[in-house]
C-alpha atoms as a PDB file:
ATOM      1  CA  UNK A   1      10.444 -16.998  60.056  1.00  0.00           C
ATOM      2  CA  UNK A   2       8.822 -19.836  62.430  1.00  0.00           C
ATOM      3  CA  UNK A   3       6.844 -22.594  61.320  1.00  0.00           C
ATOM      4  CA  UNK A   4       3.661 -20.230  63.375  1.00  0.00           C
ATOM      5  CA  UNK A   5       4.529 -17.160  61.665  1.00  0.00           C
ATOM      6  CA  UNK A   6       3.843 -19.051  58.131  1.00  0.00           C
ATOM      7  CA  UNK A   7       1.115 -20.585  59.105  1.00  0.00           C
ATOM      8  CA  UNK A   8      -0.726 -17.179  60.174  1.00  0.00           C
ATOM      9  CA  UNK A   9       0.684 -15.703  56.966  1.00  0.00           C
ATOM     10  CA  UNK A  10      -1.236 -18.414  54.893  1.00  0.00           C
ATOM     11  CA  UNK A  11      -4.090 -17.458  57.050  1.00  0.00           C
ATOM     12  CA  UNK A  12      -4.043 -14.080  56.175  1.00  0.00           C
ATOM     13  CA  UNK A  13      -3.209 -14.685  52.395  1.00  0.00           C
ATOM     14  CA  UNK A  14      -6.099 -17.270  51.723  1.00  0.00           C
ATOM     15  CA  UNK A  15      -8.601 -16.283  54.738  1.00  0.00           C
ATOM     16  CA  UNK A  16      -8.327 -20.260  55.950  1.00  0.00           C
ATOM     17  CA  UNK A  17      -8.668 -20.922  59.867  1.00  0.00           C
ATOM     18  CA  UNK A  18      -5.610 -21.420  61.113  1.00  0.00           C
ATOM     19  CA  UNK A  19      -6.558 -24.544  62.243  1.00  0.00           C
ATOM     20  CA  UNK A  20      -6.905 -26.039  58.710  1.00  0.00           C
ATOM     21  CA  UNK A  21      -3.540 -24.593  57.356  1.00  0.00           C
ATOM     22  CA  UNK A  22      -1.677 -25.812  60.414  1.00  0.00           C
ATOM     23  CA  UNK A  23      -3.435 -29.489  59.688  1.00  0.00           C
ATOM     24  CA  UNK A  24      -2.281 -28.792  55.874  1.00  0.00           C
ATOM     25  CA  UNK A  25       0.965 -27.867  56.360  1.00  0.00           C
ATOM     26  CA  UNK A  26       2.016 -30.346  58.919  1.00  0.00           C
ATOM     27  CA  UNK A  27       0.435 -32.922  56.687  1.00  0.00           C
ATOM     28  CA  UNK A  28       2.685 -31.551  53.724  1.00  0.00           C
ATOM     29  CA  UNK A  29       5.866 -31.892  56.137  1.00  0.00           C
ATOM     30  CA  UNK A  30       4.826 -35.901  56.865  1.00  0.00           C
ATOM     31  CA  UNK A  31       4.273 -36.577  53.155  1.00  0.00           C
ATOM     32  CA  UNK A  32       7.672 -35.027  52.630  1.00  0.00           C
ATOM     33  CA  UNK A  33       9.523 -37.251  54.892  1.00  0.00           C
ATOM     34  CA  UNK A  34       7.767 -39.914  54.623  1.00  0.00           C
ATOM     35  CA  UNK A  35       8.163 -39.721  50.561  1.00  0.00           C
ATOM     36  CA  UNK A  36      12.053 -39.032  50.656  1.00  0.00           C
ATOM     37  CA  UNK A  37      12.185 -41.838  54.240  1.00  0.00           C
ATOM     38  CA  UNK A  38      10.980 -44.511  51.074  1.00  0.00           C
ATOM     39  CA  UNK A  39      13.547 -43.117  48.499  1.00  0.00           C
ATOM     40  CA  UNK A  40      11.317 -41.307  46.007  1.00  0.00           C
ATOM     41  CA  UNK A  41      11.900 -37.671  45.013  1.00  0.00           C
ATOM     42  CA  UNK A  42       9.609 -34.515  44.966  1.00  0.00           C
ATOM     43  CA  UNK A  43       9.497 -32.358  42.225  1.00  0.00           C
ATOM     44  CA  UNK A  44       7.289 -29.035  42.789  1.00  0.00           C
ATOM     45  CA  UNK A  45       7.621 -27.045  39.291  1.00  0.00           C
ATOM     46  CA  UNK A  46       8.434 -23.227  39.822  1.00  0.00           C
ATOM     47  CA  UNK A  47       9.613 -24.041  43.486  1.00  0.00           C
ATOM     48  CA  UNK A  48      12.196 -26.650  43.909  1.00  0.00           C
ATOM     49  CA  UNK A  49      12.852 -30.504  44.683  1.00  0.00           C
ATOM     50  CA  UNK A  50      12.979 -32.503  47.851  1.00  0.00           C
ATOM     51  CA  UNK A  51      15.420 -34.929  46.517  1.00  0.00           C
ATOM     52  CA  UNK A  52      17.708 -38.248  48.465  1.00  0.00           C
ATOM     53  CA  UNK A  53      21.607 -37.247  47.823  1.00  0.00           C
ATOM     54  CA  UNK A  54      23.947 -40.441  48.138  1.00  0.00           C
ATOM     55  CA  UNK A  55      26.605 -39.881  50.341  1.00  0.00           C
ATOM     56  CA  UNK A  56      29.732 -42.238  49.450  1.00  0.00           C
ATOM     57  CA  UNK A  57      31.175 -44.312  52.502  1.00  0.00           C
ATOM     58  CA  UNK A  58      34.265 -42.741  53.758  1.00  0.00           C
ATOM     59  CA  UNK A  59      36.810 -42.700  56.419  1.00  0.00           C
ATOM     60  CA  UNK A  60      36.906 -40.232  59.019  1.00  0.00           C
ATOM     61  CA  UNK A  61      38.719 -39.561  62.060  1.00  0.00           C
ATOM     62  CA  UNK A  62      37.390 -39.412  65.656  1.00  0.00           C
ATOM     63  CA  UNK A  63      39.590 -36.509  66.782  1.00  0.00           C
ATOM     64  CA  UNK A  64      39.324 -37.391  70.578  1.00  0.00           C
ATOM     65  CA  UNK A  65      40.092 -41.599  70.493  1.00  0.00           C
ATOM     66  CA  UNK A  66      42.797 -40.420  67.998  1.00  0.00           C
ATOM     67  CA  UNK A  67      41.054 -43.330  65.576  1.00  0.00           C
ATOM     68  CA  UNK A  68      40.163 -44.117  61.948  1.00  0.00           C
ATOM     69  CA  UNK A  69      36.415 -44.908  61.636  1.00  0.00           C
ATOM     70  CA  UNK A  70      34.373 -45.992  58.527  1.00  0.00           C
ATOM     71  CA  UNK A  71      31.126 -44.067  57.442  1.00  0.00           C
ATOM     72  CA  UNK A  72      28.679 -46.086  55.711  1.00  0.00           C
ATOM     73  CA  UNK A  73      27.487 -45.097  52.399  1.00  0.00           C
ATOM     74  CA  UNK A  74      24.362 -43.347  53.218  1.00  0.00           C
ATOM     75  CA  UNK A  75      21.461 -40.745  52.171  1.00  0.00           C
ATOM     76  CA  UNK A  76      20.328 -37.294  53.030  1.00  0.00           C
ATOM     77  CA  UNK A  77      17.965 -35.030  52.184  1.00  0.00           C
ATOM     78  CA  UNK A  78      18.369 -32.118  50.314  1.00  0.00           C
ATOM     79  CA  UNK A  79      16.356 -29.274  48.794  1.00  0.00           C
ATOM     80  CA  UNK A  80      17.256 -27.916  44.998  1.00  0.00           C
ATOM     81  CA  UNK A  81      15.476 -24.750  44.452  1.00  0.00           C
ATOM     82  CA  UNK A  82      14.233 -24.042  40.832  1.00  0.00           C
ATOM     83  CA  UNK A  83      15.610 -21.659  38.635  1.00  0.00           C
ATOM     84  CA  UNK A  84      12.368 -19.223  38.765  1.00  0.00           C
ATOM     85  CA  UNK A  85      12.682 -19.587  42.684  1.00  0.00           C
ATOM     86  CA  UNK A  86      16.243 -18.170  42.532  1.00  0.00           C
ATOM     87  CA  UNK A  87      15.955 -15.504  40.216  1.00  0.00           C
ATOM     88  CA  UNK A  88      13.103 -13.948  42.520  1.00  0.00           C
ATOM     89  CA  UNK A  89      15.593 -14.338  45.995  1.00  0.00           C
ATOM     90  CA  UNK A  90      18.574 -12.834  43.494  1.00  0.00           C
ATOM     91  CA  UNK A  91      16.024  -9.778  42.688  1.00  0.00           C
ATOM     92  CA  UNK A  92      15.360  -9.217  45.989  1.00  0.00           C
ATOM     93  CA  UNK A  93      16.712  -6.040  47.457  1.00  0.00           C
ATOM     94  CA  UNK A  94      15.192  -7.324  51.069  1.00  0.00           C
ATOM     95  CA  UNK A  95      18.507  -9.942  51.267  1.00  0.00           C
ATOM     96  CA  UNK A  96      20.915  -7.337  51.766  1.00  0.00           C
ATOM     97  CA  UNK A  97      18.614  -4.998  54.365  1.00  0.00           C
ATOM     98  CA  UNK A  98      18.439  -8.462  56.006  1.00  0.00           C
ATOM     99  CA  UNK A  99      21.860  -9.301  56.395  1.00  0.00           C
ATOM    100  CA  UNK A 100      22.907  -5.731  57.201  1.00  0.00           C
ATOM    101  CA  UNK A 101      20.782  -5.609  60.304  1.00  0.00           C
END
């Protein structure tokens, strides 16, 4: 599903121009990275968390130079569903049709 095909599902759902709920949901996308960009977590209850996860500095290997090269400790963002959120995709029976096809 594309970022359009929510949007006119939201507009369906709620009976919003679709104008408005693409203005909301972009604006929901920039307060997510803008939140996480400053180091502060999001907790939505019944959905999940937009949290920072730490990423320890390590050595790797450029493969092609045939070289040892230091990674930085460093953060990325990462989503944690919520328990409620992953019962309902586990009770799905629309997973498997989905992977089938």
């Amino acid at each position: 599903m594309t970022k359009a095909e929510v949007i006119a599902r939201i507009t369906d759902q709620t009976g919003i121009e679709k104008g408005d709920v693409t203005t909301t949901v972009e604006a929901f996308f920039d307060v997510v990275k803008e939140t996480l960009a400053e180091g502060e977590n999001i907790y939505v209850r019944g959905f999940g968390s937009f949290v920072n996860k730490k990423r320890a500095r390590k050595v790797a290997r450029n493969i092609s130079k045939n070289t040892a090269m230091i990674i930085d400790e460093h953060y990325v963002p990462s989503f944690k569903p919520s328990k409620v959120f992953v019962e309902k995709v586990k009770e799905s029976d629309k997973i498997g049709e989905a992977v089938e096809a």
